[in-house]
PDB file of N, CA and C in Angstrom:
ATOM      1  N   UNK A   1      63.257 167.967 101.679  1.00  0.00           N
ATOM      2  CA  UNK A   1      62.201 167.335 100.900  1.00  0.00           C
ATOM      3  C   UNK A   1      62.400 167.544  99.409  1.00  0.00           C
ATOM      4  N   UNK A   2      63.229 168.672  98.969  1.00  0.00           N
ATOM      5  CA  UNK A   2      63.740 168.440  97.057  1.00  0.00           C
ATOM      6  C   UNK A   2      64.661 167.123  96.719  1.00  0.00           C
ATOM      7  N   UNK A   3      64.833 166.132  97.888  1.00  0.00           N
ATOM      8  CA  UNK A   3      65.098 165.598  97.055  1.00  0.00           C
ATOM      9  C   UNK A   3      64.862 164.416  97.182  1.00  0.00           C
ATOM     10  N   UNK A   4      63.445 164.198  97.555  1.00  0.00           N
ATOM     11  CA  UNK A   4      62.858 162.959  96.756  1.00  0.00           C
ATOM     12  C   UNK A   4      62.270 162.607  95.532  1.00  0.00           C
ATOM     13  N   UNK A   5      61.472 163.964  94.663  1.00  0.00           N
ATOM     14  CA  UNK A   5      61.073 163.645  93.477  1.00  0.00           C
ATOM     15  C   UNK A   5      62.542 162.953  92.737  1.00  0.00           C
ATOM     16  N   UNK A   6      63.896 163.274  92.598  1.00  0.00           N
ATOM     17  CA  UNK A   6      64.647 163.049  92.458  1.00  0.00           C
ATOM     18  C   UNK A   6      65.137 161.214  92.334  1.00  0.00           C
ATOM     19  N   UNK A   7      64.701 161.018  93.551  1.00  0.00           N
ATOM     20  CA  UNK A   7      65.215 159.575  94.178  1.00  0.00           C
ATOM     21  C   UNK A   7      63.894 158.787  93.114  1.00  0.00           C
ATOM     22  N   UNK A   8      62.553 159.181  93.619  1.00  0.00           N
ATOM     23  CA  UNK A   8      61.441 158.212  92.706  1.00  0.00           C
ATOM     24  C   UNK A   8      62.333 158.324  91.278  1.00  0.00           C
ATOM     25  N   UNK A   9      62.464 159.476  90.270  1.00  0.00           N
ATOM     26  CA  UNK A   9      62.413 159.329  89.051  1.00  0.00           C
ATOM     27  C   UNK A   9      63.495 158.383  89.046  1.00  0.00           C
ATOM     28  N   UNK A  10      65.125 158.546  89.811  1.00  0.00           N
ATOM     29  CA  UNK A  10      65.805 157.642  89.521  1.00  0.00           C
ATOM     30  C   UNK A  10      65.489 155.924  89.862  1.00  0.00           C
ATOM     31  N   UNK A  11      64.521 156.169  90.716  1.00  0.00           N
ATOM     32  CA  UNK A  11      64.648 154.495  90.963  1.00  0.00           C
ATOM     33  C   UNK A  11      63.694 154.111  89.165  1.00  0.00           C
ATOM     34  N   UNK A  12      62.671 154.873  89.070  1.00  0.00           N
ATOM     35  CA  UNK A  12      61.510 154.864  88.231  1.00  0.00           C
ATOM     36  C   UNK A  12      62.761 154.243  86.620  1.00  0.00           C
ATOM     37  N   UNK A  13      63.693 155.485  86.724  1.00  0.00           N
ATOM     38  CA  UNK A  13      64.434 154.790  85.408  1.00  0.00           C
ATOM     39  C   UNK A  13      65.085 153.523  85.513  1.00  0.00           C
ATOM     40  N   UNK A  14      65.557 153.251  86.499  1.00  0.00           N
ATOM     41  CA  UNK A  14      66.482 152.134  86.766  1.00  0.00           C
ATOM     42  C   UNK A  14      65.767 150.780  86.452  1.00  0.00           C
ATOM     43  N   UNK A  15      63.985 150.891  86.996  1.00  0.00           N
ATOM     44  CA  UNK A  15      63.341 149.652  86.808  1.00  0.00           C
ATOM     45  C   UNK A  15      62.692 150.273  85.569  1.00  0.00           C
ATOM     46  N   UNK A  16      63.133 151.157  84.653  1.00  0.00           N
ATOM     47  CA  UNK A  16      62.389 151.161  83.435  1.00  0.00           C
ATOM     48  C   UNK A  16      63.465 150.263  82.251  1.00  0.00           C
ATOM     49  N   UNK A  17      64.860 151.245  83.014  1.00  0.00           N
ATOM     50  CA  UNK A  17      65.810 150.252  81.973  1.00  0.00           C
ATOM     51  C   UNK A  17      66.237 148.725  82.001  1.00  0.00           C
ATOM     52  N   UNK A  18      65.686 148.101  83.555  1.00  0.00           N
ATOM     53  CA  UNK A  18      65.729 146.652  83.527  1.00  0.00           C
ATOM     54  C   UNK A  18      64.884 146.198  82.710  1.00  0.00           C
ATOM     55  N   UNK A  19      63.721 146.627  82.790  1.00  0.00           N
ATOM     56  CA  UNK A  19      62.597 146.345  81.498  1.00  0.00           C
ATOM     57  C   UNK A  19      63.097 146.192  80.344  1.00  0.00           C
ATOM     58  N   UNK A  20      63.387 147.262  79.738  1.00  0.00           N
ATOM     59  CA  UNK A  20      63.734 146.945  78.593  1.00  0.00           C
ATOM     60  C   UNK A  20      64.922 146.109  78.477  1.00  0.00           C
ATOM     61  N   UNK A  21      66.142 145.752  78.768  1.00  0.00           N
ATOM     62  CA  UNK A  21      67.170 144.802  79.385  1.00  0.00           C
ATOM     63  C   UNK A  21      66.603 143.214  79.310  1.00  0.00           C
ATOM     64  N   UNK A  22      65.548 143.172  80.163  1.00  0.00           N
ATOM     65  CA  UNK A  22      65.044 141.880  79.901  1.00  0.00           C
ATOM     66  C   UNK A  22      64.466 141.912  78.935  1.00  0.00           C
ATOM     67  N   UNK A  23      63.620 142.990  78.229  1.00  0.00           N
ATOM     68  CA  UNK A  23      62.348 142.015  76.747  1.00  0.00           C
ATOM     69  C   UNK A  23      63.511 142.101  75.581  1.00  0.00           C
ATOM     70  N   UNK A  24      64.759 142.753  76.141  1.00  0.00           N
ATOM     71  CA  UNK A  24      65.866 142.431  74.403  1.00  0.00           C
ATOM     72  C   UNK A  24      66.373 141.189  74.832  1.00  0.00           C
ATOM     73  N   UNK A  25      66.609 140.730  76.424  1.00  0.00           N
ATOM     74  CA  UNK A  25      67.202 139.361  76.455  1.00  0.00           C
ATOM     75  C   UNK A  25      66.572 138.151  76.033  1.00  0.00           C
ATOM     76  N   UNK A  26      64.828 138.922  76.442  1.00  0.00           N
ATOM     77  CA  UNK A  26      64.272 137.473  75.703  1.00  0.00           C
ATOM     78  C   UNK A  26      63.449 137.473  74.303  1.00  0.00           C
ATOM     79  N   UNK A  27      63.857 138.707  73.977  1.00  0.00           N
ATOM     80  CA  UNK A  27      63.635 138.101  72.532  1.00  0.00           C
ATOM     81  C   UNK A  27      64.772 137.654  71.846  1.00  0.00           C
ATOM     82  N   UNK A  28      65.990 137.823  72.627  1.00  0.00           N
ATOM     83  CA  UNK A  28      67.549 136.984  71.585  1.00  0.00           C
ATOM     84  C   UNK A  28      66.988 135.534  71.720  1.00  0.00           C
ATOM     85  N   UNK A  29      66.610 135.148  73.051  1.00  0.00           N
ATOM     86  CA  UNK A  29      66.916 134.168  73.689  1.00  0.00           C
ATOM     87  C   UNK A  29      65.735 132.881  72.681  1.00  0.00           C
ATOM     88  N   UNK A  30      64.330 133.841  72.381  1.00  0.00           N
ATOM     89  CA  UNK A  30      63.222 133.363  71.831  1.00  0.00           C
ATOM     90  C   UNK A  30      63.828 133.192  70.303  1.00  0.00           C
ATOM     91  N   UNK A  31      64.628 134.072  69.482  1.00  0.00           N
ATOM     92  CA  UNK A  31      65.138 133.351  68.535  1.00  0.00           C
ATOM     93  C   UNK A  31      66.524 132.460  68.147  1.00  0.00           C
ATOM     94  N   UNK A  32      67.015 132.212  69.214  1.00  0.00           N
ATOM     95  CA  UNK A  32      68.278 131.526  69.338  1.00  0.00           C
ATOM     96  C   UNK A  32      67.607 130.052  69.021  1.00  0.00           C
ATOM     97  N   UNK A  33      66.586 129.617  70.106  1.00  0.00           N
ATOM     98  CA  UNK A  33      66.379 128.386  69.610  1.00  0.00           C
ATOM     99  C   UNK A  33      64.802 127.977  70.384  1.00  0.00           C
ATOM    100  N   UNK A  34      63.979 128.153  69.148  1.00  0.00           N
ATOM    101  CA  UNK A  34      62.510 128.001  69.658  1.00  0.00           C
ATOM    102  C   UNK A  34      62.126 126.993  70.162  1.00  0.00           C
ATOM    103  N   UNK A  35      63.233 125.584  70.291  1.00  0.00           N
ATOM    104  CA  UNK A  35      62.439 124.538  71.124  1.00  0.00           C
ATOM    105  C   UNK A  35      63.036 124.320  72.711  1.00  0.00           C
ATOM    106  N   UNK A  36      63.725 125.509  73.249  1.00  0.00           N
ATOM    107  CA  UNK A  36      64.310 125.473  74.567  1.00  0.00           C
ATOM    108  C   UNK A  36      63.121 125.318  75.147  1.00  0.00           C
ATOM    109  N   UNK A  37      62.137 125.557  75.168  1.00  0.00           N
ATOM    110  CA  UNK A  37      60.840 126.126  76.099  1.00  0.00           C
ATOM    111  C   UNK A  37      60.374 124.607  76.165  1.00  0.00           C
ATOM    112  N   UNK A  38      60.203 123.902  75.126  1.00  0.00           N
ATOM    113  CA  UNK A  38      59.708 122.630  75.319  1.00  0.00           C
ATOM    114  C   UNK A  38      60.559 121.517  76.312  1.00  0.00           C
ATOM    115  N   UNK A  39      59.713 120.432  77.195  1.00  0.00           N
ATOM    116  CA  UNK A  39      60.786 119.603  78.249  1.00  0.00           C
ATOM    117  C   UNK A  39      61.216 118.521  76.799  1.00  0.00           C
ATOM    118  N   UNK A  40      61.644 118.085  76.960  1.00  0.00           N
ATOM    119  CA  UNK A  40      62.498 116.701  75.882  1.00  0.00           C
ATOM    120  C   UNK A  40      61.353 116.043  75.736  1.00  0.00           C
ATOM    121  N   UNK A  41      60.705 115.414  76.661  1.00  0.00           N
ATOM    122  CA  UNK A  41      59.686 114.332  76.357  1.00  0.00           C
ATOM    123  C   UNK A  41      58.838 114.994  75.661  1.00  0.00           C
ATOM    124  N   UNK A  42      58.605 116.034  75.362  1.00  0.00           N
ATOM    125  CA  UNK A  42      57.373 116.594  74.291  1.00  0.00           C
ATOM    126  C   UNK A  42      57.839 116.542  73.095  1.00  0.00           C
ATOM    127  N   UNK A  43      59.210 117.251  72.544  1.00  0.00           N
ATOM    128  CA  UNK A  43      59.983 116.821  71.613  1.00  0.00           C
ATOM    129  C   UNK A  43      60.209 115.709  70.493  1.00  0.00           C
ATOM    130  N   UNK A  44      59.714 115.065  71.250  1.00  0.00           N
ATOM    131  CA  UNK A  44      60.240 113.227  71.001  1.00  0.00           C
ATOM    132  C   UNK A  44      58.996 112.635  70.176  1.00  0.00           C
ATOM    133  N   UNK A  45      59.335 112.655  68.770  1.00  0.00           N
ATOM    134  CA  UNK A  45      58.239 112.362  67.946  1.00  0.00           C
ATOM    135  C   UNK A  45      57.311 110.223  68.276  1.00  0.00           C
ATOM    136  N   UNK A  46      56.277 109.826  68.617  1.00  0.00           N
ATOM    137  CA  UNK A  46      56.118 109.294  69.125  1.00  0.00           C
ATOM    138  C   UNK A  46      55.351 107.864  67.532  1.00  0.00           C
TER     139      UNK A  46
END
């Protein structure tokens, strides 16, 4: 039984460092180019 506190903390870091992994991917991603998010037809001055 010592070694589950073990196993939680490692899983605990693993989905702490995907976290952070994803909010740096999407903040590159949010300033690469702010109109990806929009579909085309919104785009499209009328």
């Amino acid at each position: 039984m010592g070694r589950k506190p073990d196993m939680i903390r490692t899983i605990a870091l693993i989905f702490a460092a995907g976290l952070i992994i994803t909010g740096f991917t999407s903040l590159q991603a949010s300033e690469q180019s702010p109109r990806a998010a929009a579909p085309w037809y919104q785009t499209t001055t009328r």
